[in-house]
PDB file of N, CA and C in Angstrom:
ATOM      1  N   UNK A   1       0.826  -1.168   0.000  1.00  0.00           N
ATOM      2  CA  UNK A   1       0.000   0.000   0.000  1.00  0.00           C
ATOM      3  C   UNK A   1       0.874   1.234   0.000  1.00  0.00           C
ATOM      4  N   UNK A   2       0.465   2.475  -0.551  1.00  0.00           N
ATOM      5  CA  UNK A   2       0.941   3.783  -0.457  1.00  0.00           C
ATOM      6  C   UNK A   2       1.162   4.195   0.658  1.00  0.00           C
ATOM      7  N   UNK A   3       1.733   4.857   1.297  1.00  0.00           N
ATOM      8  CA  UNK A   3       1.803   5.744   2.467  1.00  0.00           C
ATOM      9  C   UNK A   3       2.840   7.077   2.290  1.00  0.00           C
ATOM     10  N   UNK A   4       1.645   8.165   1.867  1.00  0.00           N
ATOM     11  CA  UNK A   4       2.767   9.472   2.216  1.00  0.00           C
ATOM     12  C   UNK A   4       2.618  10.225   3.376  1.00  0.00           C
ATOM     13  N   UNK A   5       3.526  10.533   3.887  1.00  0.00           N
ATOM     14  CA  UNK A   5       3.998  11.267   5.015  1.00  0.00           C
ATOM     15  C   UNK A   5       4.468  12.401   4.952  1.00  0.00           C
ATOM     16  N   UNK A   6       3.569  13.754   5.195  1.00  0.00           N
ATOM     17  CA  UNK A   6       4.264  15.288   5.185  1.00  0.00           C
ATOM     18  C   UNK A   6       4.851  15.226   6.535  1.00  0.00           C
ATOM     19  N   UNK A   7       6.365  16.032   6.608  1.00  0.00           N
ATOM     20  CA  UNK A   7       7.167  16.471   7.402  1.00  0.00           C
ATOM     21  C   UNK A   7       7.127  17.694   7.502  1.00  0.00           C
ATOM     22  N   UNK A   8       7.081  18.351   8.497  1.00  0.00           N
ATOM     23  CA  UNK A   8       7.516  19.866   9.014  1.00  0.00           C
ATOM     24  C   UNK A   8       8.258  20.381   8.408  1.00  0.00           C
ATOM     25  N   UNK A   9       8.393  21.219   7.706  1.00  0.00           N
ATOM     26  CA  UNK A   9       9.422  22.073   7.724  1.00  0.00           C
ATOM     27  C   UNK A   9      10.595  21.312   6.539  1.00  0.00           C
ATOM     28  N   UNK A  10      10.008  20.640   5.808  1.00  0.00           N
ATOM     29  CA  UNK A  10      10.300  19.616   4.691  1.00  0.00           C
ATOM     30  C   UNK A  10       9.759  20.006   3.390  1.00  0.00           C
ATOM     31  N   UNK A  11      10.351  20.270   2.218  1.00  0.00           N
ATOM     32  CA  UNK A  11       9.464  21.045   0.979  1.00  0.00           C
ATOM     33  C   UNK A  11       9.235  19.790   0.319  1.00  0.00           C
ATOM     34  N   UNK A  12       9.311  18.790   0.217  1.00  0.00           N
ATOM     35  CA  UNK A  12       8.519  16.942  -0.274  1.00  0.00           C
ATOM     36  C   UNK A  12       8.135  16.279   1.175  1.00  0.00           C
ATOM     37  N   UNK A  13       7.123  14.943   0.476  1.00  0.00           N
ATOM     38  CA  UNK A  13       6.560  14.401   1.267  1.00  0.00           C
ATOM     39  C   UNK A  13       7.407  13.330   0.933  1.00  0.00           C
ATOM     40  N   UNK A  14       7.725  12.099   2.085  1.00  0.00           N
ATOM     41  CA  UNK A  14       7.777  10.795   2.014  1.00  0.00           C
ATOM     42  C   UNK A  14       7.069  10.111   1.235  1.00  0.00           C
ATOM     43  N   UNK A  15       7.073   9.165   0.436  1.00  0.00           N
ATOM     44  CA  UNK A  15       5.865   8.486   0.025  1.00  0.00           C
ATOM     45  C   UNK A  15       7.291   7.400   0.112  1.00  0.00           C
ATOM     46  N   UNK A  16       6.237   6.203   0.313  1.00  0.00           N
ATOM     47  CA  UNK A  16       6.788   4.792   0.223  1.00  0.00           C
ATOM     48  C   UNK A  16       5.435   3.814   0.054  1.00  0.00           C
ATOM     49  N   UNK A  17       6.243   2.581  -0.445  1.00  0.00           N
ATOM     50  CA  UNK A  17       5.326   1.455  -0.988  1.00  0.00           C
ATOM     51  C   UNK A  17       5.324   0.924   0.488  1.00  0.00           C
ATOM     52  N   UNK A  18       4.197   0.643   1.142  1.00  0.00           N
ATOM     53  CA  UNK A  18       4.500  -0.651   2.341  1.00  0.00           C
ATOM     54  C   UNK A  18       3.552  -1.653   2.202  1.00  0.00           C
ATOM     55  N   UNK A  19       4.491  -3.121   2.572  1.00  0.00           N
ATOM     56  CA  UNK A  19       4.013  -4.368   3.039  1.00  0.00           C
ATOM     57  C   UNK A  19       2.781  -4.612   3.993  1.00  0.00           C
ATOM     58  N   UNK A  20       3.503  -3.502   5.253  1.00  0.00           N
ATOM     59  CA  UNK A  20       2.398  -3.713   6.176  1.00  0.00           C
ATOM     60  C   UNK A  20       0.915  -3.054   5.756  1.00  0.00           C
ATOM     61  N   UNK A  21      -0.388  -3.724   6.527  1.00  0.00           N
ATOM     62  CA  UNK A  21      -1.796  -3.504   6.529  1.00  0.00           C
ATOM     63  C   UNK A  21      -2.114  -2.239   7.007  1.00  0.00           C
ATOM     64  N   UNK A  22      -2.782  -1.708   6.309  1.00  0.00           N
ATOM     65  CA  UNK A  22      -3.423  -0.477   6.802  1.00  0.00           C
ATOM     66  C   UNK A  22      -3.826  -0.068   8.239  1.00  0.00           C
ATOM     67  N   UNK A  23      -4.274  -0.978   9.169  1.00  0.00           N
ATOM     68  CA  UNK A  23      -4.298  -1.232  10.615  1.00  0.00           C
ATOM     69  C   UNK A  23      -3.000  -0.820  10.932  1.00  0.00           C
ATOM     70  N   UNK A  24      -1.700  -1.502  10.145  1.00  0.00           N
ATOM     71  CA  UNK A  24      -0.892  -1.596  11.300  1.00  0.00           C
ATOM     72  C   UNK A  24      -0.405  -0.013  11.085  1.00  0.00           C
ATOM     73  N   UNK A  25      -0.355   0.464   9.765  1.00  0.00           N
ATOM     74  CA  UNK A  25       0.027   1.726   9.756  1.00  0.00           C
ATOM     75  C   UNK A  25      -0.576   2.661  10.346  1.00  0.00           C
ATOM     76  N   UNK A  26      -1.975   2.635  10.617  1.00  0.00           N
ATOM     77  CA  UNK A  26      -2.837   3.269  11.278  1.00  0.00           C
ATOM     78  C   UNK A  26      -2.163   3.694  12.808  1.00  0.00           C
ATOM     79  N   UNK A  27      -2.089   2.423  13.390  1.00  0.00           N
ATOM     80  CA  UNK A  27      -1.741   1.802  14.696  1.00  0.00           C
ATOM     81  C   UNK A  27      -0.441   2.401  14.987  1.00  0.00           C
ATOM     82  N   UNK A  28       0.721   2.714  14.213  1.00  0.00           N
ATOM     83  CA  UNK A  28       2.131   3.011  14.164  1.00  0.00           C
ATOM     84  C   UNK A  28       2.020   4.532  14.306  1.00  0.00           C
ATOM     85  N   UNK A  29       1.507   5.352  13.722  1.00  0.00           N
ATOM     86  CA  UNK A  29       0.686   6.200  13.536  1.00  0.00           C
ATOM     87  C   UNK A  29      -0.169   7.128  14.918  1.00  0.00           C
ATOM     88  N   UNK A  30      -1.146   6.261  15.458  1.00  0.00           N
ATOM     89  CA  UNK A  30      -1.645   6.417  16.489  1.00  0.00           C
ATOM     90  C   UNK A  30      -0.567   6.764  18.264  1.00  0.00           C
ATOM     91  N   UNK A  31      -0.087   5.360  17.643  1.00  0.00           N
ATOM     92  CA  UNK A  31       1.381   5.289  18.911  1.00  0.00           C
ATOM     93  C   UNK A  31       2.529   6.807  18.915  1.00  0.00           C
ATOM     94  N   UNK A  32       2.346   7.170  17.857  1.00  0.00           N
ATOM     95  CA  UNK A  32       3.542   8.238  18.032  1.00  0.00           C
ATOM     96  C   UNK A  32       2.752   9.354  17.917  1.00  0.00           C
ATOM     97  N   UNK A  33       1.411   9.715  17.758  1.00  0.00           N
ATOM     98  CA  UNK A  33       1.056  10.914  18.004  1.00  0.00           C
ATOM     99  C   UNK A  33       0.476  10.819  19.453  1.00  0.00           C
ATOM    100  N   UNK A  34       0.295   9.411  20.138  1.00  0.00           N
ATOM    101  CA  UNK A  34      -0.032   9.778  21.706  1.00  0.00           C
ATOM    102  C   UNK A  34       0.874  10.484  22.180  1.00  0.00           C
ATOM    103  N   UNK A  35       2.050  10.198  21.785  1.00  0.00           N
ATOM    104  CA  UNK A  35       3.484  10.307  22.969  1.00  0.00           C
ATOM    105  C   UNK A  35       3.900   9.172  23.436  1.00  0.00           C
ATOM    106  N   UNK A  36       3.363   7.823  22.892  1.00  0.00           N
ATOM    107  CA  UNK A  36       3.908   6.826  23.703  1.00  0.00           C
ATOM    108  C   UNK A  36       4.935   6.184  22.548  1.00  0.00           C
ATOM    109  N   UNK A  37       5.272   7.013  21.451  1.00  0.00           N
ATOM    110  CA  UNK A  37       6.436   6.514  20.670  1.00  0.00           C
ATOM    111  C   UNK A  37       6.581   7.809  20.053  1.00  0.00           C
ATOM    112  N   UNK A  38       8.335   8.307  20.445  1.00  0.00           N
ATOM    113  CA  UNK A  38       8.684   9.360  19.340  1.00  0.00           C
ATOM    114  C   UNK A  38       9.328   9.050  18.329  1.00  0.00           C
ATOM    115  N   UNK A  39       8.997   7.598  18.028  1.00  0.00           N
ATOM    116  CA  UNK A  39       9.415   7.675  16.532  1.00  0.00           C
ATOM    117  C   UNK A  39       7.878   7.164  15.526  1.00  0.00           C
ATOM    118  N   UNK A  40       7.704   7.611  14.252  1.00  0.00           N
ATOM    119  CA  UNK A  40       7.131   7.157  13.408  1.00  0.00           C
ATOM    120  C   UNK A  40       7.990   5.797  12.601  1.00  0.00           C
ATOM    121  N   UNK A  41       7.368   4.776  13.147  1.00  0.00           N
ATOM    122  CA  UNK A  41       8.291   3.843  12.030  1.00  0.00           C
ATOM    123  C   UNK A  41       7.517   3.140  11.023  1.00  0.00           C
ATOM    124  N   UNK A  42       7.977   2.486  10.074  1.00  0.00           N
ATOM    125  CA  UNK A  42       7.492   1.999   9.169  1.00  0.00           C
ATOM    126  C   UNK A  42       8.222   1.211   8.282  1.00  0.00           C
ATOM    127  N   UNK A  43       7.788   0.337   7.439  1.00  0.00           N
ATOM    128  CA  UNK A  43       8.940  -0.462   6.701  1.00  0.00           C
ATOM    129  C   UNK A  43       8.366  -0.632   5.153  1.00  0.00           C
ATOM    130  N   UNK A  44       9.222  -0.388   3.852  1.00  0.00           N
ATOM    131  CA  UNK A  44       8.900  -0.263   2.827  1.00  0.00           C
ATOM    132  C   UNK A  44       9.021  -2.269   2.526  1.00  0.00           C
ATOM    133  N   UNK A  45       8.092  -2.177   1.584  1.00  0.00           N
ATOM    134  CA  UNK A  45       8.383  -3.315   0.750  1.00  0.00           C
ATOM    135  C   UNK A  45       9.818  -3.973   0.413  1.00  0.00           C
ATOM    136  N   UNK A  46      10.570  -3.275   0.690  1.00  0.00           N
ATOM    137  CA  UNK A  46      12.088  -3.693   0.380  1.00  0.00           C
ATOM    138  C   UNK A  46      13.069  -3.778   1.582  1.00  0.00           C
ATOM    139  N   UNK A  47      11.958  -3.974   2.684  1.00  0.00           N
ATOM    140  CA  UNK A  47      12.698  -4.145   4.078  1.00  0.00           C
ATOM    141  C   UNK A  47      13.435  -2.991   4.279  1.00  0.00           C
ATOM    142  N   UNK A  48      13.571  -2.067   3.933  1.00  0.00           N
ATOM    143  CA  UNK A  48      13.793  -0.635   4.636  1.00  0.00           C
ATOM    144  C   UNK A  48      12.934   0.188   5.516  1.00  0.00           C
ATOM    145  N   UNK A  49      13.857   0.506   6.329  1.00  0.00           N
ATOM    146  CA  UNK A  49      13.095   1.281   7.405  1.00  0.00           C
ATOM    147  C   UNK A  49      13.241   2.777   7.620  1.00  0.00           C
ATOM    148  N   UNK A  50      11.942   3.216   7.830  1.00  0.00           N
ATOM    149  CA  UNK A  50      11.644   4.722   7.807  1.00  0.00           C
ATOM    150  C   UNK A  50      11.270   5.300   9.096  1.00  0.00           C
ATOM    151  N   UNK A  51      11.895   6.053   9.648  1.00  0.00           N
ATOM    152  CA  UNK A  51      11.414   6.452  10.937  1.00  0.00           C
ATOM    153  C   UNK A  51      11.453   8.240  10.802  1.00  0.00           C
ATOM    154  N   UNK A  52      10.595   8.814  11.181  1.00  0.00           N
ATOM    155  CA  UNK A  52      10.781  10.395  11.441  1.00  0.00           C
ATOM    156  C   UNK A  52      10.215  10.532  12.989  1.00  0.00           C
ATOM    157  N   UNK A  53      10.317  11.379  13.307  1.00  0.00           N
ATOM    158  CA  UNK A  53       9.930  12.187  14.532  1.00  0.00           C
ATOM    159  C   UNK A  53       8.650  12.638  14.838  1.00  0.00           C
ATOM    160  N   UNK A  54       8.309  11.987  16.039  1.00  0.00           N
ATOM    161  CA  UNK A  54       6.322  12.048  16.067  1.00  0.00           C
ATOM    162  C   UNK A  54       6.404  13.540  16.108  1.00  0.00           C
ATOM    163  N   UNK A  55       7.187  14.490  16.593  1.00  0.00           N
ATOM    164  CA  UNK A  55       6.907  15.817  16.868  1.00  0.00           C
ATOM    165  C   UNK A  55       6.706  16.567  15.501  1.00  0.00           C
ATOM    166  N   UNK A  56       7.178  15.745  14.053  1.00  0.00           N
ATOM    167  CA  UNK A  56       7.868  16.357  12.905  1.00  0.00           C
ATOM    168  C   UNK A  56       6.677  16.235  11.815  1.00  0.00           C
ATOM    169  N   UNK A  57       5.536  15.373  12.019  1.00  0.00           N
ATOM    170  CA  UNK A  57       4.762  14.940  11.505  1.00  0.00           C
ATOM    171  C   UNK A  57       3.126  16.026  10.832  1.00  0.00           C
ATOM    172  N   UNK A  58       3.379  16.370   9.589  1.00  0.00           N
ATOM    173  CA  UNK A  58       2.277  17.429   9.421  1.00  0.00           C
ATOM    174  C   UNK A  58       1.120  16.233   8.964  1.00  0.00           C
ATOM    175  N   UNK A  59       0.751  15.553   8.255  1.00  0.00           N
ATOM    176  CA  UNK A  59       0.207  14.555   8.214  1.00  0.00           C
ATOM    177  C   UNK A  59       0.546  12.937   7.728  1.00  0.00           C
ATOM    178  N   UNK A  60      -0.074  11.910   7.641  1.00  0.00           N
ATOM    179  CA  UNK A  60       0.292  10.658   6.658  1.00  0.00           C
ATOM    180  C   UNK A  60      -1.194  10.349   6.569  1.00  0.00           C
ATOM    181  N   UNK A  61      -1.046  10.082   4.640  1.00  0.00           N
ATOM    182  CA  UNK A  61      -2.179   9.472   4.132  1.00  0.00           C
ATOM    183  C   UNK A  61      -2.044   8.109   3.435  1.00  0.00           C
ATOM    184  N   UNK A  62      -2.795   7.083   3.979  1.00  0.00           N
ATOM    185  CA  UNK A  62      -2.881   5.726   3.827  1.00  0.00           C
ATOM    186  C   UNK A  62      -3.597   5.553   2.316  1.00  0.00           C
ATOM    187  N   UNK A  63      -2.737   4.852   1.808  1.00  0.00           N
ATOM    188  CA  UNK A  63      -3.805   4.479   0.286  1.00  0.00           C
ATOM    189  C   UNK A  63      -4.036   3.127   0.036  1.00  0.00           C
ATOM    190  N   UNK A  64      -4.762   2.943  -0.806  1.00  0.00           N
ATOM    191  CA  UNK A  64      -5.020   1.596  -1.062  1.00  0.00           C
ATOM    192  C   UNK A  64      -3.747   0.800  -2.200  1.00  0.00           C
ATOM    193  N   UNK A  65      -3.097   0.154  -2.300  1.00  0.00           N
ATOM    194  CA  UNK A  65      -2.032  -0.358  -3.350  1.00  0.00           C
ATOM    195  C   UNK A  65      -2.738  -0.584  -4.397  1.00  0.00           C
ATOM    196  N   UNK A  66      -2.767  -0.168  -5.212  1.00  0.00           N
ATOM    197  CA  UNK A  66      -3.128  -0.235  -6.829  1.00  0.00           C
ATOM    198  C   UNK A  66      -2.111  -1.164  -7.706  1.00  0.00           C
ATOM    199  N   UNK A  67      -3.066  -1.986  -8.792  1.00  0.00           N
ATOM    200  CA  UNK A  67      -2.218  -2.902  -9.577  1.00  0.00           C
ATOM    201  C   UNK A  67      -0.811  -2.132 -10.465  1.00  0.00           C
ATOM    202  N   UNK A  68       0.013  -2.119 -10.869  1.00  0.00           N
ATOM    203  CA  UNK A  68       0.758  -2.356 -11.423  1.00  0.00           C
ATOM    204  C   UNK A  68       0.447  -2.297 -13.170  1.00  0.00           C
ATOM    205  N   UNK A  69       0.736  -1.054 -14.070  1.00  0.00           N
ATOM    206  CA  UNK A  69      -0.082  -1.531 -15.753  1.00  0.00           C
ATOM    207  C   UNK A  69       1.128  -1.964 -16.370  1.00  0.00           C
ATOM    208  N   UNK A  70       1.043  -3.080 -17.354  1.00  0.00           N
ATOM    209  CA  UNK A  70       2.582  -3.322 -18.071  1.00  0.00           C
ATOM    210  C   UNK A  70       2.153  -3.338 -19.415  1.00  0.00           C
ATOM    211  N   UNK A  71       2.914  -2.612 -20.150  1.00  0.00           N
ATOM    212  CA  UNK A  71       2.422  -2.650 -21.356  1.00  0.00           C
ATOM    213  C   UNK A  71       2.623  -1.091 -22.245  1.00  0.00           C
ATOM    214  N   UNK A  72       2.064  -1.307 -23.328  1.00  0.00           N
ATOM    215  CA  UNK A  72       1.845   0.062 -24.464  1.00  0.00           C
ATOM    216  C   UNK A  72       0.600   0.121 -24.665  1.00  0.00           C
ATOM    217  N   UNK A  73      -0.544  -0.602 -24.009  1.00  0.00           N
ATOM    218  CA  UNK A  73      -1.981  -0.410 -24.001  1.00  0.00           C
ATOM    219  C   UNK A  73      -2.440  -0.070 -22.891  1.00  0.00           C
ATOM    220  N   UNK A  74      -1.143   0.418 -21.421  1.00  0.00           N
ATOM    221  CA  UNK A  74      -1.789   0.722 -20.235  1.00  0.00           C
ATOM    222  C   UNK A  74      -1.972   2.097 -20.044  1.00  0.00           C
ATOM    223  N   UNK A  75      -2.873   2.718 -20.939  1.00  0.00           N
ATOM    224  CA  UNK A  75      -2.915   4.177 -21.203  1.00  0.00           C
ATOM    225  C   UNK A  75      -4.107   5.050 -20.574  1.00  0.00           C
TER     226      UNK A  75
END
């Protein structure tokens, strides 16, 4: 699934592909804007890990993963 992430004081957003379920990003999400995690973490499809700063966070929008078009007719 998509997930972009605006940063503070950042002129681009994060965007990354992730593995994990929308819950859990939700949930990852939730945890660092209580205060009970100052980090935002997250992990791309390619086992990389993304962490920013719960304090740093202007928003993140969850998307749905969309297929993939291959071709010269995916127009």
């Amino acid at each position: 699934m998509e997930v972009k992430i605006g940063v503070q004081n950042a002129a681009r957003e994060i965007v990354l592909e992730s593995s994990q379920s929308a819950d859990d990003v939700e949930t990852a999400v939730a945890a660092a804007l209580d205060g009970s995690s100052k980090l935002l973490k997250l992990t791309d499809e390619h086992g990389r890990k993304v962490l920013v700063p719960a304090e740093r966070l202007a928003y993140v929008e969850i998307g749905e993963q969309t297929a993939r078009k291959v071709g010269f007719g995916a127009i």
